[in-house]
Protein backbone atom coordinates (compact mmCIF):
# COMPACT_ATOMS: atom_id res chain seq x y z
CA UNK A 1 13.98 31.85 18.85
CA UNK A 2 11.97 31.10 21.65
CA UNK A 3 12.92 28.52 24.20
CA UNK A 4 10.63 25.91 25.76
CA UNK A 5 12.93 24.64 28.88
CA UNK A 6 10.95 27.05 31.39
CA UNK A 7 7.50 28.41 31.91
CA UNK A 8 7.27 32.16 30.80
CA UNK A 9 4.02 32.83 31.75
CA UNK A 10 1.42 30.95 34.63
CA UNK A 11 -1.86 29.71 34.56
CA UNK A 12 -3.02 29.04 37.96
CA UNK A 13 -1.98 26.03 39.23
CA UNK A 14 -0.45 25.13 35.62
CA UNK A 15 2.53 26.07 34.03
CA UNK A 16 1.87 27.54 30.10
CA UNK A 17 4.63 27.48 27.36
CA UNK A 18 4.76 29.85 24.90
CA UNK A 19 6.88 29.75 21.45
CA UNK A 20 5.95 32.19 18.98
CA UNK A 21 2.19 31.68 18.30
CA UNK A 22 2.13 28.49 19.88
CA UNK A 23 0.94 28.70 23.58
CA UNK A 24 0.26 25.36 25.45
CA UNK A 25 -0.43 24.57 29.31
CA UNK A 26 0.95 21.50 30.53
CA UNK A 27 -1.97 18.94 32.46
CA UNK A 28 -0.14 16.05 34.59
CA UNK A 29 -3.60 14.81 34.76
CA UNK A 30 -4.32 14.48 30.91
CA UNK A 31 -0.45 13.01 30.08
CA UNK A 32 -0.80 10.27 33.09
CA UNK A 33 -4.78 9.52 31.77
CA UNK A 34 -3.10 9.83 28.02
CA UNK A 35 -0.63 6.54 28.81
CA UNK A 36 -2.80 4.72 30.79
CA UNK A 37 -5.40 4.57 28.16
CA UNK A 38 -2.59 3.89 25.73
CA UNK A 39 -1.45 1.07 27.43
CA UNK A 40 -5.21 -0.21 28.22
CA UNK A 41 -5.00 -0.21 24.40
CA UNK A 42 -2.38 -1.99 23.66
CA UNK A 43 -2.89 -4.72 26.22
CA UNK A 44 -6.48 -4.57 24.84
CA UNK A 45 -4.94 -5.36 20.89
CA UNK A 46 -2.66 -7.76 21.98
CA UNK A 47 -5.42 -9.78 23.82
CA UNK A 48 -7.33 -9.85 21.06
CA UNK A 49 -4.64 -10.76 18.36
CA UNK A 50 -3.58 -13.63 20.54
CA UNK A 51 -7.14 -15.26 21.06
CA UNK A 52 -7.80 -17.61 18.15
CA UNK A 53 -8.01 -21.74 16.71
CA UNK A 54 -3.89 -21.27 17.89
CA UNK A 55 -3.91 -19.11 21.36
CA UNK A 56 -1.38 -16.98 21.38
CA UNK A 57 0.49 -15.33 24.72
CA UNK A 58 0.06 -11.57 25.55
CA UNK A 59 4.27 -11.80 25.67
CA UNK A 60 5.15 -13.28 22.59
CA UNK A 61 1.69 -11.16 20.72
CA UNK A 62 3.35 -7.80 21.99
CA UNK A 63 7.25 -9.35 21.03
CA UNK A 64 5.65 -9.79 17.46
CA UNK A 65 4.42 -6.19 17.40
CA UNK A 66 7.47 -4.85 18.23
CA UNK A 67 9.78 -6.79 15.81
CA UNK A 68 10.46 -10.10 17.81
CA UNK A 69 8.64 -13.50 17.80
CA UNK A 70 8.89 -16.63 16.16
CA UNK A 71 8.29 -16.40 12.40
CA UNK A 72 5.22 -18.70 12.64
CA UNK A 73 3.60 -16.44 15.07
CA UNK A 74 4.43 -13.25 12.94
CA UNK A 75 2.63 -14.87 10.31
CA UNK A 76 -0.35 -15.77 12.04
CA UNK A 77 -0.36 -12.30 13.87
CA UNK A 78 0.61 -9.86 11.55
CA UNK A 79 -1.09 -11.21 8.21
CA UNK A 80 -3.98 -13.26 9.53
CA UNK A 81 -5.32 -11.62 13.08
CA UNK A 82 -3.74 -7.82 13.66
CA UNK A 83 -5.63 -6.26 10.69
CA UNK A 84 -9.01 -6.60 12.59
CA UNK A 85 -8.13 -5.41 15.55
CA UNK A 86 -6.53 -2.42 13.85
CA UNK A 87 -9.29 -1.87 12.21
CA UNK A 88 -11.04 -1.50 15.53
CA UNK A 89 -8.64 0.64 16.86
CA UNK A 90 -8.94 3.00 13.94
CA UNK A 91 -12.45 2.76 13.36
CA UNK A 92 -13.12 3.30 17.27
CA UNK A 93 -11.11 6.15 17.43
CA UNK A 94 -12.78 8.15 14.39
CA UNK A 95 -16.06 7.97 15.91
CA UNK A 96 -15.21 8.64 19.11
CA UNK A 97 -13.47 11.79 17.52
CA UNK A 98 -16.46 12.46 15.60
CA UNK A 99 -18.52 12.09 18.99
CA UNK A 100 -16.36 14.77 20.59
CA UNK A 101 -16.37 16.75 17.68
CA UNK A 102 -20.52 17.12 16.97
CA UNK A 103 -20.69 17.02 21.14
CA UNK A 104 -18.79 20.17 21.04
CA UNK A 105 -20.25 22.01 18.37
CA UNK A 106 -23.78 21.09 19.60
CA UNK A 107 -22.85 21.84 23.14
CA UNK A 108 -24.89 18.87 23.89
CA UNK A 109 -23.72 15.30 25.17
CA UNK A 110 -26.40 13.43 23.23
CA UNK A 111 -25.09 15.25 19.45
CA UNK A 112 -23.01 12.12 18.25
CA UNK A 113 -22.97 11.02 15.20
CA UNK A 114 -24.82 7.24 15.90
CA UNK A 115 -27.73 9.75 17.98
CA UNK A 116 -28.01 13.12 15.10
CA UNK A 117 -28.25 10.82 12.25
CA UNK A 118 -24.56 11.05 10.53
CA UNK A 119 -24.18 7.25 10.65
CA UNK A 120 -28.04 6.68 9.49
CA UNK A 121 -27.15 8.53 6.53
CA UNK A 122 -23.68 7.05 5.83
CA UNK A 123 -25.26 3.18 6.45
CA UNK A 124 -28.49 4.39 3.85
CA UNK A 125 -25.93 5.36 1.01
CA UNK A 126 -23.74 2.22 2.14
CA UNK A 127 -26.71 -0.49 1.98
CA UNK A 128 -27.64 0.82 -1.43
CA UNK A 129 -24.12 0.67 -2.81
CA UNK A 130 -24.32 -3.06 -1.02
CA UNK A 131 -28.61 -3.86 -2.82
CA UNK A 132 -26.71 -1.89 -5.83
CA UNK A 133 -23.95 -4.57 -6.15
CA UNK A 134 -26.40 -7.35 -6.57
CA UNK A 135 -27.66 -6.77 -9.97
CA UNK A 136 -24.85 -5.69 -12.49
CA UNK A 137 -22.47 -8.51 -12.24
CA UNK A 138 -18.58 -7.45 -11.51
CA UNK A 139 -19.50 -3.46 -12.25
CA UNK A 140 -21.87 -3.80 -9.25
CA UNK A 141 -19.40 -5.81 -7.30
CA UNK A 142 -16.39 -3.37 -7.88
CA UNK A 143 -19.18 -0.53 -6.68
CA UNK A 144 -20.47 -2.74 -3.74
CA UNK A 145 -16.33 -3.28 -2.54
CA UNK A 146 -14.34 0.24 -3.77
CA UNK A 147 -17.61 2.96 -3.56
CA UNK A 148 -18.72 1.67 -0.32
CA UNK A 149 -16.52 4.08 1.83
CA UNK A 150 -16.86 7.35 -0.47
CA UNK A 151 -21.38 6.29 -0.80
CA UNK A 152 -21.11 6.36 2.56
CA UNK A 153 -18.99 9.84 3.04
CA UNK A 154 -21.20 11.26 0.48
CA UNK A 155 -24.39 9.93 2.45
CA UNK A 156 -23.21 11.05 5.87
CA UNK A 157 -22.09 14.68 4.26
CA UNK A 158 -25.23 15.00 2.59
CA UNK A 159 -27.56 13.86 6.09
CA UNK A 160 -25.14 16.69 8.36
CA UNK A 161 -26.10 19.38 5.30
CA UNK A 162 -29.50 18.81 5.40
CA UNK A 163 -29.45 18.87 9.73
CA UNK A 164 -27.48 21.38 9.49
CA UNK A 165 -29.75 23.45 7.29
CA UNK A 166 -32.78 22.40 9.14
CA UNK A 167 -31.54 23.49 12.41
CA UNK A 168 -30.66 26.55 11.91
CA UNK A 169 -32.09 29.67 13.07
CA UNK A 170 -29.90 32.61 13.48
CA UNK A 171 -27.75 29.72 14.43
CA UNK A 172 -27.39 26.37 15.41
CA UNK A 173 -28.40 25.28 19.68
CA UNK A 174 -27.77 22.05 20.32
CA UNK A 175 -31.29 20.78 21.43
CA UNK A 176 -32.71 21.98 18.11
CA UNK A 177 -29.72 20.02 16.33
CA UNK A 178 -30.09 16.58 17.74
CA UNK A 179 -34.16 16.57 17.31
CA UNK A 180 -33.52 17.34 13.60
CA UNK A 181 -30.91 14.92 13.82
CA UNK A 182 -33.22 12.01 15.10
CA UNK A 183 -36.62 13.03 12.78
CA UNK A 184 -34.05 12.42 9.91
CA UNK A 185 -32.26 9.15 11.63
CA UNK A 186 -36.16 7.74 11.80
CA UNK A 187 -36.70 8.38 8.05
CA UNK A 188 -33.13 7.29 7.03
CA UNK A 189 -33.74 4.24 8.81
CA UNK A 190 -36.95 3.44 7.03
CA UNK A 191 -34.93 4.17 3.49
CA UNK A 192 -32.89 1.08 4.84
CA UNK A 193 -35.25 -1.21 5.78
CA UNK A 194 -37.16 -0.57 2.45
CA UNK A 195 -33.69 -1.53 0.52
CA UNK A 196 -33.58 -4.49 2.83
CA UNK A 197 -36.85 -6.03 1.49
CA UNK A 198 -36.21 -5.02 -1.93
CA UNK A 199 -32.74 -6.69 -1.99
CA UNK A 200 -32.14 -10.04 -2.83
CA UNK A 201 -31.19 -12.75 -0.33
CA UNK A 202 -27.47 -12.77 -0.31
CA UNK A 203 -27.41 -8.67 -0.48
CA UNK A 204 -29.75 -8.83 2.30
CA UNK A 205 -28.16 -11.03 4.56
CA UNK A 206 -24.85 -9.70 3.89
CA UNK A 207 -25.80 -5.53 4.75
CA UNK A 208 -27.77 -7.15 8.05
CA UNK A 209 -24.62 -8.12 8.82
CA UNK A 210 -22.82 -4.81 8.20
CA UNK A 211 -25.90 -3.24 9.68
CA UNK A 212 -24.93 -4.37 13.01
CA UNK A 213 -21.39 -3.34 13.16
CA UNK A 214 -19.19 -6.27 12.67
CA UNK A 215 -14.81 -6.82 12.33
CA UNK A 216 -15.40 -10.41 11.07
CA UNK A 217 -13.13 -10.71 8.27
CA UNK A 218 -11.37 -7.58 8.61
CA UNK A 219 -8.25 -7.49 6.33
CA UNK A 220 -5.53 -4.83 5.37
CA UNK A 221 -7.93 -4.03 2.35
CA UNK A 222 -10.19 -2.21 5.15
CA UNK A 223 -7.46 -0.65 7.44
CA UNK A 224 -6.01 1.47 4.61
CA UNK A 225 -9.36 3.39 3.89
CA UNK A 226 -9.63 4.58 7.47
CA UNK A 227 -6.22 5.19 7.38
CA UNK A 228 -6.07 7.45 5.18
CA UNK A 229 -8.95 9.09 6.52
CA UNK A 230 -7.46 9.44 10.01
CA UNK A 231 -3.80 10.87 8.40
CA UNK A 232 -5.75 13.81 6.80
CA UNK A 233 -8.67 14.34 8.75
CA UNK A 234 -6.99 14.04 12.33
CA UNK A 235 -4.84 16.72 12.06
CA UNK A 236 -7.37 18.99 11.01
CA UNK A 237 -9.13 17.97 13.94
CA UNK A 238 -6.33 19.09 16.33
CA UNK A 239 -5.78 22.29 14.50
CA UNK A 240 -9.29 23.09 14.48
CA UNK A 241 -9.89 21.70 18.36
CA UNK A 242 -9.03 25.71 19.83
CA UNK A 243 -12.13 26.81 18.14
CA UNK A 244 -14.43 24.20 20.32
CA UNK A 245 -13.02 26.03 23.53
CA UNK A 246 -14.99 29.51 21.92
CA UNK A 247 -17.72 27.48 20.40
CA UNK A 248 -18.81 26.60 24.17
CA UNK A 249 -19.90 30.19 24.85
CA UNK A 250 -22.12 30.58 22.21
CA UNK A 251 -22.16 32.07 19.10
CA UNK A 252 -22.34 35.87 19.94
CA UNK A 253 -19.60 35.09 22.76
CA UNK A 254 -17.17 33.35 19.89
CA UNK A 255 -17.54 36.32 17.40
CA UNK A 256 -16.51 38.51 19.68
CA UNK A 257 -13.46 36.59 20.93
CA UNK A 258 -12.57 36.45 17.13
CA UNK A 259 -13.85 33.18 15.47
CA UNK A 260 -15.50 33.09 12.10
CA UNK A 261 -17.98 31.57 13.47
CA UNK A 262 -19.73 29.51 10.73
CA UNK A 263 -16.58 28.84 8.67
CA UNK A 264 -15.42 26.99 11.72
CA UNK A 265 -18.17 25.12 12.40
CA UNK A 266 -18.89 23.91 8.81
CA UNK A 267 -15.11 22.74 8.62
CA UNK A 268 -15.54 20.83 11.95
CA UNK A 269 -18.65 19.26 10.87
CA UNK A 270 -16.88 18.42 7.80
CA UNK A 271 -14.11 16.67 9.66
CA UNK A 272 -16.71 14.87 11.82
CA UNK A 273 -18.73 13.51 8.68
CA UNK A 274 -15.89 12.56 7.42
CA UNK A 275 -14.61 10.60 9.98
CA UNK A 276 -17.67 8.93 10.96
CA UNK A 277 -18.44 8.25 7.38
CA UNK A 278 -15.29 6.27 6.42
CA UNK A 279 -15.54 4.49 9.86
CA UNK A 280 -19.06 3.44 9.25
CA UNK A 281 -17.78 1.92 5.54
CA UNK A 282 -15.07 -0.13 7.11
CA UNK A 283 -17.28 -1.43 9.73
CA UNK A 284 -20.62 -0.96 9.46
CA UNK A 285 -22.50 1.59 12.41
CA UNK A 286 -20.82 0.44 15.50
CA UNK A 287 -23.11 1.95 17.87
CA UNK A 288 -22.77 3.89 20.87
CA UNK A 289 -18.60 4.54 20.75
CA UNK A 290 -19.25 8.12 19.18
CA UNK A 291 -21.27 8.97 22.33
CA UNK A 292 -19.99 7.42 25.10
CA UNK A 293 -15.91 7.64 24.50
CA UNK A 294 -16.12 11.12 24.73
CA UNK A 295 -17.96 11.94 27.60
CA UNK A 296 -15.93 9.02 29.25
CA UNK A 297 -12.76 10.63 28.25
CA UNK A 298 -13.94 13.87 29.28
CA UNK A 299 -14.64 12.57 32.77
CA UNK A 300 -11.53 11.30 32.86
CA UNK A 301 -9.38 14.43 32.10
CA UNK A 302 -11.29 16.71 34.52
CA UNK A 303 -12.06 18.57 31.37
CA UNK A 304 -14.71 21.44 30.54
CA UNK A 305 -15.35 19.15 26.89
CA UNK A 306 -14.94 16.16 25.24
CA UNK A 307 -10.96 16.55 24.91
CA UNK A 308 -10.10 15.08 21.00
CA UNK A 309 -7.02 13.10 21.78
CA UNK A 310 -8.33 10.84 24.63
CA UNK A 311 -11.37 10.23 22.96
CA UNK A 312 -9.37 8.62 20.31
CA UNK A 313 -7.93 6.34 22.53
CA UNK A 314 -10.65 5.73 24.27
CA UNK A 315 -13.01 4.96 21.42
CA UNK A 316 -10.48 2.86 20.38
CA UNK A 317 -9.47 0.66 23.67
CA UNK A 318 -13.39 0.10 23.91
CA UNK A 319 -13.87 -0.87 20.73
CA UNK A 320 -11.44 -3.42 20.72
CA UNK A 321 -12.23 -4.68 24.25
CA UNK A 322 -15.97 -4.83 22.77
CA UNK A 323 -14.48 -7.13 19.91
CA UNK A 324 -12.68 -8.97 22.56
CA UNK A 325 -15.76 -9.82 24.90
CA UNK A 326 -17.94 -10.68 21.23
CA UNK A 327 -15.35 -13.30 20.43
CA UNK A 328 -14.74 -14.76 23.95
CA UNK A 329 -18.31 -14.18 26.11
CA UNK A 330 -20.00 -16.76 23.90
CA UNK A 331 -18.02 -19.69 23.41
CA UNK A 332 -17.78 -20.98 19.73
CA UNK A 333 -20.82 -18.31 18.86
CA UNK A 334 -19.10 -14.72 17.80
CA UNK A 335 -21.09 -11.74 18.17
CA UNK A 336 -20.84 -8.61 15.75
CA UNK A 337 -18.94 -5.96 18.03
CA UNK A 338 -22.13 -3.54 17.30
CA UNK A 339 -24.27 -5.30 19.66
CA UNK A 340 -21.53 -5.46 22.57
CA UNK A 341 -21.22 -1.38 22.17
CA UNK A 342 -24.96 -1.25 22.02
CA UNK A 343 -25.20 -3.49 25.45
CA UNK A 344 -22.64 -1.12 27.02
CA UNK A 345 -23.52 2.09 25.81
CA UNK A 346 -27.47 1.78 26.08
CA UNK A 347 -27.48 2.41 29.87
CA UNK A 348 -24.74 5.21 29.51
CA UNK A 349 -27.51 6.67 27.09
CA UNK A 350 -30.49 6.01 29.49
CA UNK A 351 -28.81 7.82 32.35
CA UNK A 352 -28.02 10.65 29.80
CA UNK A 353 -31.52 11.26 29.27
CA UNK A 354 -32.52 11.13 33.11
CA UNK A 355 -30.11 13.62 33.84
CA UNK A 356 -31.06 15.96 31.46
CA UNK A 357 -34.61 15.59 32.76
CA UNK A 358 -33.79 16.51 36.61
CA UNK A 359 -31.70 19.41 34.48
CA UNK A 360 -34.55 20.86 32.78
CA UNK A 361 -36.85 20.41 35.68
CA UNK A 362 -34.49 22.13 38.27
């Protein structure tokens, strides 16, 4: 048995451990970056949890959470106010996994799921299951509540087929990828306003709502879908993740190092739809966390790509400090968290764009 209490072989300037087929290089920089953005998160959820009709203290929020408090304030925290922010903590850090995921594969900072049209697809199958609902009484309620999340995997899963499909020749380049991604995101989009004007009233109002990415009303009922999602999908994610380093070369580079290519791609874009479907079904298209918490957390980490781990936690810290600034910036008036992300990440996307154009100019 191998033994992990000294480094048996050196990376320059980093010290690798090696156990049987498990090899790993330890990165101060990524651990210390790893807590503080934990801890940005927490402090970010307990903020959150405590504002409210009955303001709460970041102290006695974070004594509740772990196993302390006054029963009156466990109530109000852990039945009544924690399930939304967990469900923007979850549902942050699945698309920004999905972000670093496509981003990879795509070798292309623009390829997230909100930008390639993943999430387009998801919210098409979504709104119809929501216009569906309308018209057949408690069948089409039971649809428009339990078959939102899988309408919405199967939507997203069949969009990143068809892209997929479309952008491949002799394989897939990433600049090719997100223009198929965004003719299909224009038509998908016109699919939803057409079910928007067909729908009655209450339908209508009710997926604008969803449309723009909202946690209002958040409950347990939506933090187990994602949850599940996460607990199956996430590992997969991490196991997959030393394919991305290969996938960065190029295709002809990757087979030669080894990789089955396609097979590995298809199974991360599977893991990406995936994720950014079920996200998009618990809270509508938040946009703009799938492509900016990578690239953040990549900048972050010193890293060569979009590392999986602190994307997570940074999708997730800035998805609940989006839901935090919604429900505070305003006064009384609450904001859908969608349009906070979309104020923040807009520029981010702008100076995307103008970088790429002194890029391809130079």
């Amino acid at each position: 048995m191998a033994v992990l209490d000294r480094p048996v072989h050196r990376v320059p300037g980093r010290p690798a451990f090696r156990a049987r087929r498990v090899s790993l290089v330890w990165r101060p920089r990524y651990v210390l970056v790893f807590l503080l953005g934990v801890a940005v998160l927490v402090l970010g959820v307990a903020a959150n949890v405590g504002r409210g009709e009955y303001p709460i203290a970041i102290s006695d929020v974070l004594a509740v959470l772990f196993g302390g408090g006054e029963q009156s304030q466990q109530f109000i925290i852990l039945e009544l106010r924690l399930p939304r922010s967990l469900t923007g903590v979850l549902v942050g850090g699945a698309l920004a996994v999905a972000g670093a995921i496509t981003q990879s594969i795509a070798r292309n900072p623009l390829a997230s799921p909100d930008m390639i049209g993943l999430t387009a697809g998801a919210s098409a199958a979504a709104v119809f299951v929501i216009v569906l609902g309308g018209g057949f009484g408690a069948v089409g309620g039971f649809l428009a509540s339990a078959g939102l999340p899988m309408a919405a995997f199967l939507g997203g899963l069949a969009t990143a087929t068809a892209i997929y499909a479309l952008a491949w020749r002799r394989g897939v380049h990433g600049f090719r990828l997100v223009l198929v991604g965004i003719g299909l995101q224009a038509m998908l989009l016109a699919i939803v306003h057409w079910l928007l004007v067909v729908a009655e009233v209450f339908e209508a109002a009710r997926a604008y709502v969803w449309l723009n990415g909202s946690l209002n009303a958040r409950g347990w009922e939506h933090v187990l879908p994602v949850s599940i999602a996460l607990a199956v999908l996430l590992p997969a994610a991490f196991v997959l993740a030393h394919v991305l380093g290969a996938l960065q070369y190029g295709d002809d580079t990757a087979r030669g190092l080894g990789v089955p290519v396609n097979r590995a791609r298809s199974l991360l874009l599977l893991v990406a739809v995936g994720l950014a479907s079920v996200a998009t079904a618990s809270a509508g298209p938040i946009a703009f966390v799938a492509l900016v918490s990578p690239q953040i957390a990549q900048r972050l980490v010193g890293g060569a790509r979009p590392p999986i781990g602190m994307s997570l936690v940074v999708g997730a810290a800035l998805t609940v400090i989006s839901d935090l600034v919604a429900r505070t910036a305003f006064g009384a008036t609450e904001l859908p968290v969608g349009i906070v992300t979309a104020v923040l990440g807009a520029p981010y996307l702008l100076y995307l764009l103008a970088r790429h154009g002194r890029e391809a100019r130079a």
